[in-house]
Protein backbone atom coordinates (compact mmCIF):
# COMPACT_ATOMS: atom_id res chain seq x y z
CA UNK A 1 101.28 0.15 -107.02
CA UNK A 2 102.07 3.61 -105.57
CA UNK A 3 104.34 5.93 -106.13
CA UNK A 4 105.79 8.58 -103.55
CA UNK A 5 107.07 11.99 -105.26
CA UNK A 6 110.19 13.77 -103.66
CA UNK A 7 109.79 17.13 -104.32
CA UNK A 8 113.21 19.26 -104.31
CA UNK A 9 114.49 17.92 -101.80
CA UNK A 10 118.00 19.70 -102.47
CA UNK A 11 120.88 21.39 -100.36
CA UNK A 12 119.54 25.00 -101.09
CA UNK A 13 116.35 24.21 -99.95
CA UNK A 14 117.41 22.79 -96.69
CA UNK A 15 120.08 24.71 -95.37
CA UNK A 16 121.71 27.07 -98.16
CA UNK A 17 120.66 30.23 -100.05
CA UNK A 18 116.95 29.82 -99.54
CA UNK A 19 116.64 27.11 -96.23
CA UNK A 20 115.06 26.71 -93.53
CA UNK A 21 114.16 26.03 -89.94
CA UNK A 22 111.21 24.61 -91.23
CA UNK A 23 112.71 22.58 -94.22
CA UNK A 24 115.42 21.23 -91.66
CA UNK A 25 112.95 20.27 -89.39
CA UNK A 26 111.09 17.62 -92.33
CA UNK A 27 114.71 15.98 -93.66
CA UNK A 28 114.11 13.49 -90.97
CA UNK A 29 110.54 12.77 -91.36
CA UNK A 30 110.94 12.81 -95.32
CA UNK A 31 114.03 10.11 -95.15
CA UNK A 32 111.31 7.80 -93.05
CA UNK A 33 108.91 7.97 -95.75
CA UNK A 34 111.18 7.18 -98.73
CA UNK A 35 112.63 4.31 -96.66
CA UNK A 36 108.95 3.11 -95.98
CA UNK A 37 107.65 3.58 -99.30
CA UNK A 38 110.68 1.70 -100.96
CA UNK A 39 110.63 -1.12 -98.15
CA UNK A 40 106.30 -1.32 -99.46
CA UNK A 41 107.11 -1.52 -103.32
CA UNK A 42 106.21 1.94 -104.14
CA UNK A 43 108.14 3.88 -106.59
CA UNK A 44 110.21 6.49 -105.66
CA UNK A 45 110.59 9.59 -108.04
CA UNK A 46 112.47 12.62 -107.28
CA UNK A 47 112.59 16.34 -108.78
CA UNK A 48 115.28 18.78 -108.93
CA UNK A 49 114.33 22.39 -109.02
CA UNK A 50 117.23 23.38 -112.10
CA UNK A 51 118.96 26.75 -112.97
CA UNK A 52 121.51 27.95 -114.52
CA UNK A 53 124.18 30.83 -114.93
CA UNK A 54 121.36 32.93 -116.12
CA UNK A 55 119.00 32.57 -113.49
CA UNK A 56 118.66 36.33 -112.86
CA UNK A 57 118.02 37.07 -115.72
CA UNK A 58 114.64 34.58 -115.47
CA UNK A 59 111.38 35.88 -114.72
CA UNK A 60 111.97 33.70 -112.06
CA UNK A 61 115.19 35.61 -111.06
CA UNK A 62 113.61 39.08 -111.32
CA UNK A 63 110.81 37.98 -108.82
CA UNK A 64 113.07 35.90 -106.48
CA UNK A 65 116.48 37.49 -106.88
CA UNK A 66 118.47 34.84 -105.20
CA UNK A 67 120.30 32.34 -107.14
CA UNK A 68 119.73 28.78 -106.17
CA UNK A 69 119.52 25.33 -107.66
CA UNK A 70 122.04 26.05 -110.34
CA UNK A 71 122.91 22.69 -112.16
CA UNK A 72 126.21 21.31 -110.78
CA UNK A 73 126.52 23.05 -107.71
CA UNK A 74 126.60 21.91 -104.28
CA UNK A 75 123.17 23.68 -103.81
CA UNK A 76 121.25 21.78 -106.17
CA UNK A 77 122.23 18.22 -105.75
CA UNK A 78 120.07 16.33 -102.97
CA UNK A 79 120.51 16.94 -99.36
CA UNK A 80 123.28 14.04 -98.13
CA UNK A 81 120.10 12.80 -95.98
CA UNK A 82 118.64 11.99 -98.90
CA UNK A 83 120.93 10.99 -101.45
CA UNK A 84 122.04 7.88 -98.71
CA UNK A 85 119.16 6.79 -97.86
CA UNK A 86 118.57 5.38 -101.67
CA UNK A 87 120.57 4.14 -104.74
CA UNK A 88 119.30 6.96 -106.56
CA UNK A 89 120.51 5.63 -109.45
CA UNK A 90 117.55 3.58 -109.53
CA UNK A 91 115.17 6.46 -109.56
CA UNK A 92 113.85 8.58 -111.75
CA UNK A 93 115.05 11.99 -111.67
CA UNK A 94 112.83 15.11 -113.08
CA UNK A 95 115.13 18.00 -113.52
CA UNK A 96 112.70 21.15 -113.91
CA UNK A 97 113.06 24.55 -115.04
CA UNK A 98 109.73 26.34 -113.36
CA UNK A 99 107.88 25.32 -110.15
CA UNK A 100 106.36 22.50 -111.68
CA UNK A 101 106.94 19.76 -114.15
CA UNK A 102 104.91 18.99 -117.06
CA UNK A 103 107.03 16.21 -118.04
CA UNK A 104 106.69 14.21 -114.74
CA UNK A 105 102.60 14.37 -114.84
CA UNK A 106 103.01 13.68 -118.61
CA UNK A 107 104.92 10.52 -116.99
CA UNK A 108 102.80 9.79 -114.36
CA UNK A 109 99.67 9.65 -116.69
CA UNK A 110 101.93 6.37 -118.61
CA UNK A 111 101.58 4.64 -115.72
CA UNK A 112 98.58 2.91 -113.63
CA UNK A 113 99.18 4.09 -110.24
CA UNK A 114 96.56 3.31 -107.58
CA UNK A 115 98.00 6.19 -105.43
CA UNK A 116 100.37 9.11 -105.44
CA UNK A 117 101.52 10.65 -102.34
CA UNK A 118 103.89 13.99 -102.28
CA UNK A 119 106.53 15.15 -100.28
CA UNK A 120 109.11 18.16 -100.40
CA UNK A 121 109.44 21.46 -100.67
CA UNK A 122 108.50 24.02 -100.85
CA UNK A 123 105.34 23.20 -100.42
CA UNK A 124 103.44 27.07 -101.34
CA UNK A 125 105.75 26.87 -104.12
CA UNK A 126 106.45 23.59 -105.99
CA UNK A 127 104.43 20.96 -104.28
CA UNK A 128 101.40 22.44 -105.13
CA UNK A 129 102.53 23.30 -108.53
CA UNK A 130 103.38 19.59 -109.11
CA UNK A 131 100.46 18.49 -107.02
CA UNK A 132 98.15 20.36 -109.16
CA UNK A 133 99.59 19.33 -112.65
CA UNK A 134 99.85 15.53 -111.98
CA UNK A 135 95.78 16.15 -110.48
CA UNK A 136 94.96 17.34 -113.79
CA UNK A 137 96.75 14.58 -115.71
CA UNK A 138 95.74 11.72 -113.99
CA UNK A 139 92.36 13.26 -112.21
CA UNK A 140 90.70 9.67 -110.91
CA UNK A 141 93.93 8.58 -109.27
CA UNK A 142 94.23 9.59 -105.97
CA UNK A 143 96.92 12.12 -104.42
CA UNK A 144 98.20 12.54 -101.25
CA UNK A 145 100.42 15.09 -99.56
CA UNK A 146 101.52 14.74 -96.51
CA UNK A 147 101.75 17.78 -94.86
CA UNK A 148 104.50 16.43 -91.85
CA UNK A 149 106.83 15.91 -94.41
CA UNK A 150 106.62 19.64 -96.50
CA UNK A 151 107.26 22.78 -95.60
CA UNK A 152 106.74 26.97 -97.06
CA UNK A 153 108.76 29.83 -97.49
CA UNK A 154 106.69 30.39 -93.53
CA UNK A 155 103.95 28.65 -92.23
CA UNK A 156 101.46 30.68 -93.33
CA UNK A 157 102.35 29.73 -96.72
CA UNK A 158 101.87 26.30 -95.95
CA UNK A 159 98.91 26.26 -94.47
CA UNK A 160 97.24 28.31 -97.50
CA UNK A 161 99.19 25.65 -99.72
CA UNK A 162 97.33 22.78 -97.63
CA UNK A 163 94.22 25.14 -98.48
CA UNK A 164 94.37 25.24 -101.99
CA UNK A 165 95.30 21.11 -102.61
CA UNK A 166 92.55 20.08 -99.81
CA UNK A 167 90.07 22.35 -101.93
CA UNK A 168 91.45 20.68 -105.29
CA UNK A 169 90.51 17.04 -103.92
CA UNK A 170 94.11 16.45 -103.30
CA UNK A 171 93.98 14.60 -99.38
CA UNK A 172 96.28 16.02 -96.90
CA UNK A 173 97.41 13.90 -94.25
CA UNK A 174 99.16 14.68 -91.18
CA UNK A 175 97.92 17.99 -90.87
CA UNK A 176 99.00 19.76 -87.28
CA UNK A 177 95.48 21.38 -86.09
CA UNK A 178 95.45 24.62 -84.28
């Protein structure tokens, strides 16, 4: 069985205090994928980037002074895209604190996946922080991100992103070539 992760995937992300052009541009792509992964069997687990009231006051905060993702608000729930395209009620949601989360890999290395494919945002930011973590929890199963449906802060960032996971045995797949 496989298992597709939908990284942050959530209003700020995509069009409020810290969107896109870019992350726009992946909503449809990424609502494809979840739709073909659930139609195929695969699980489908979903994180929420979290903050609250305090945020700037967060070594987070102090480096990225913009609040975002605070629990409860419009900003953090899951792009409307997204949120119809499943009964998320039958996924698992990981609610994180920091870029990545610990408890998802923990998770992940419970189960017997043959194959673990990301998605999401951002990807010089959280992707590879998740992608990284769940490589070194479950480091014989293989990962996948699929670089059509993430985006960075720019595209530099995402390239160098797609750098460091391709150099970390993590497969990238639908890479645009220069």
């Amino acid at each position: 069985m496989k298992a597709l992760i939908v990284i942050d995937m959530q209003k700020d992300f995509i069009d409020g205090a810290l969107g896109s052009p870019q992350a726009q541009a992946i909503v449809p792509k990424v609502v494809e994928k979840i739709k073909a992964h659930r139609q195929s069997g695969s699980a489908v687990i979903f994180t929420r980037d979290t903050h609250h009231q305090d945020y700037l006051q967060t070594q987070e905060g102090r480096h990225l002074p913009v609040p975002h993702c605070i629990e409860d608000t419009s900003g953090w729930q899951l792009a409307d895209a997204i949120a119809s395209t499943i009964d998320l009620s039958s996924c698992l949601i990981f609610n994180k604190g920091c870029f990545g989360s610990l408890e998802l890999a923990q998770y992940l290395r419970q189960k017997n996946y043959d194959e673990i494919e990301l998605i999401g945002l951002v990807s010089s930011i959280c992707v590879v922080s998740n992608a990284l973590l769940i490589k070194a929890h479950v480091p014989e199963t293989p990962i996948v991100v699929d670089a059509a449906c993430t985006a960075g802060v720019t595209d530099e960032d995402h390239r160098a992103a797609l750098c460091v996971m391709k150099m970390c045995h993590i497969r990238i797949v639908n890479k645009k070539t220069p």
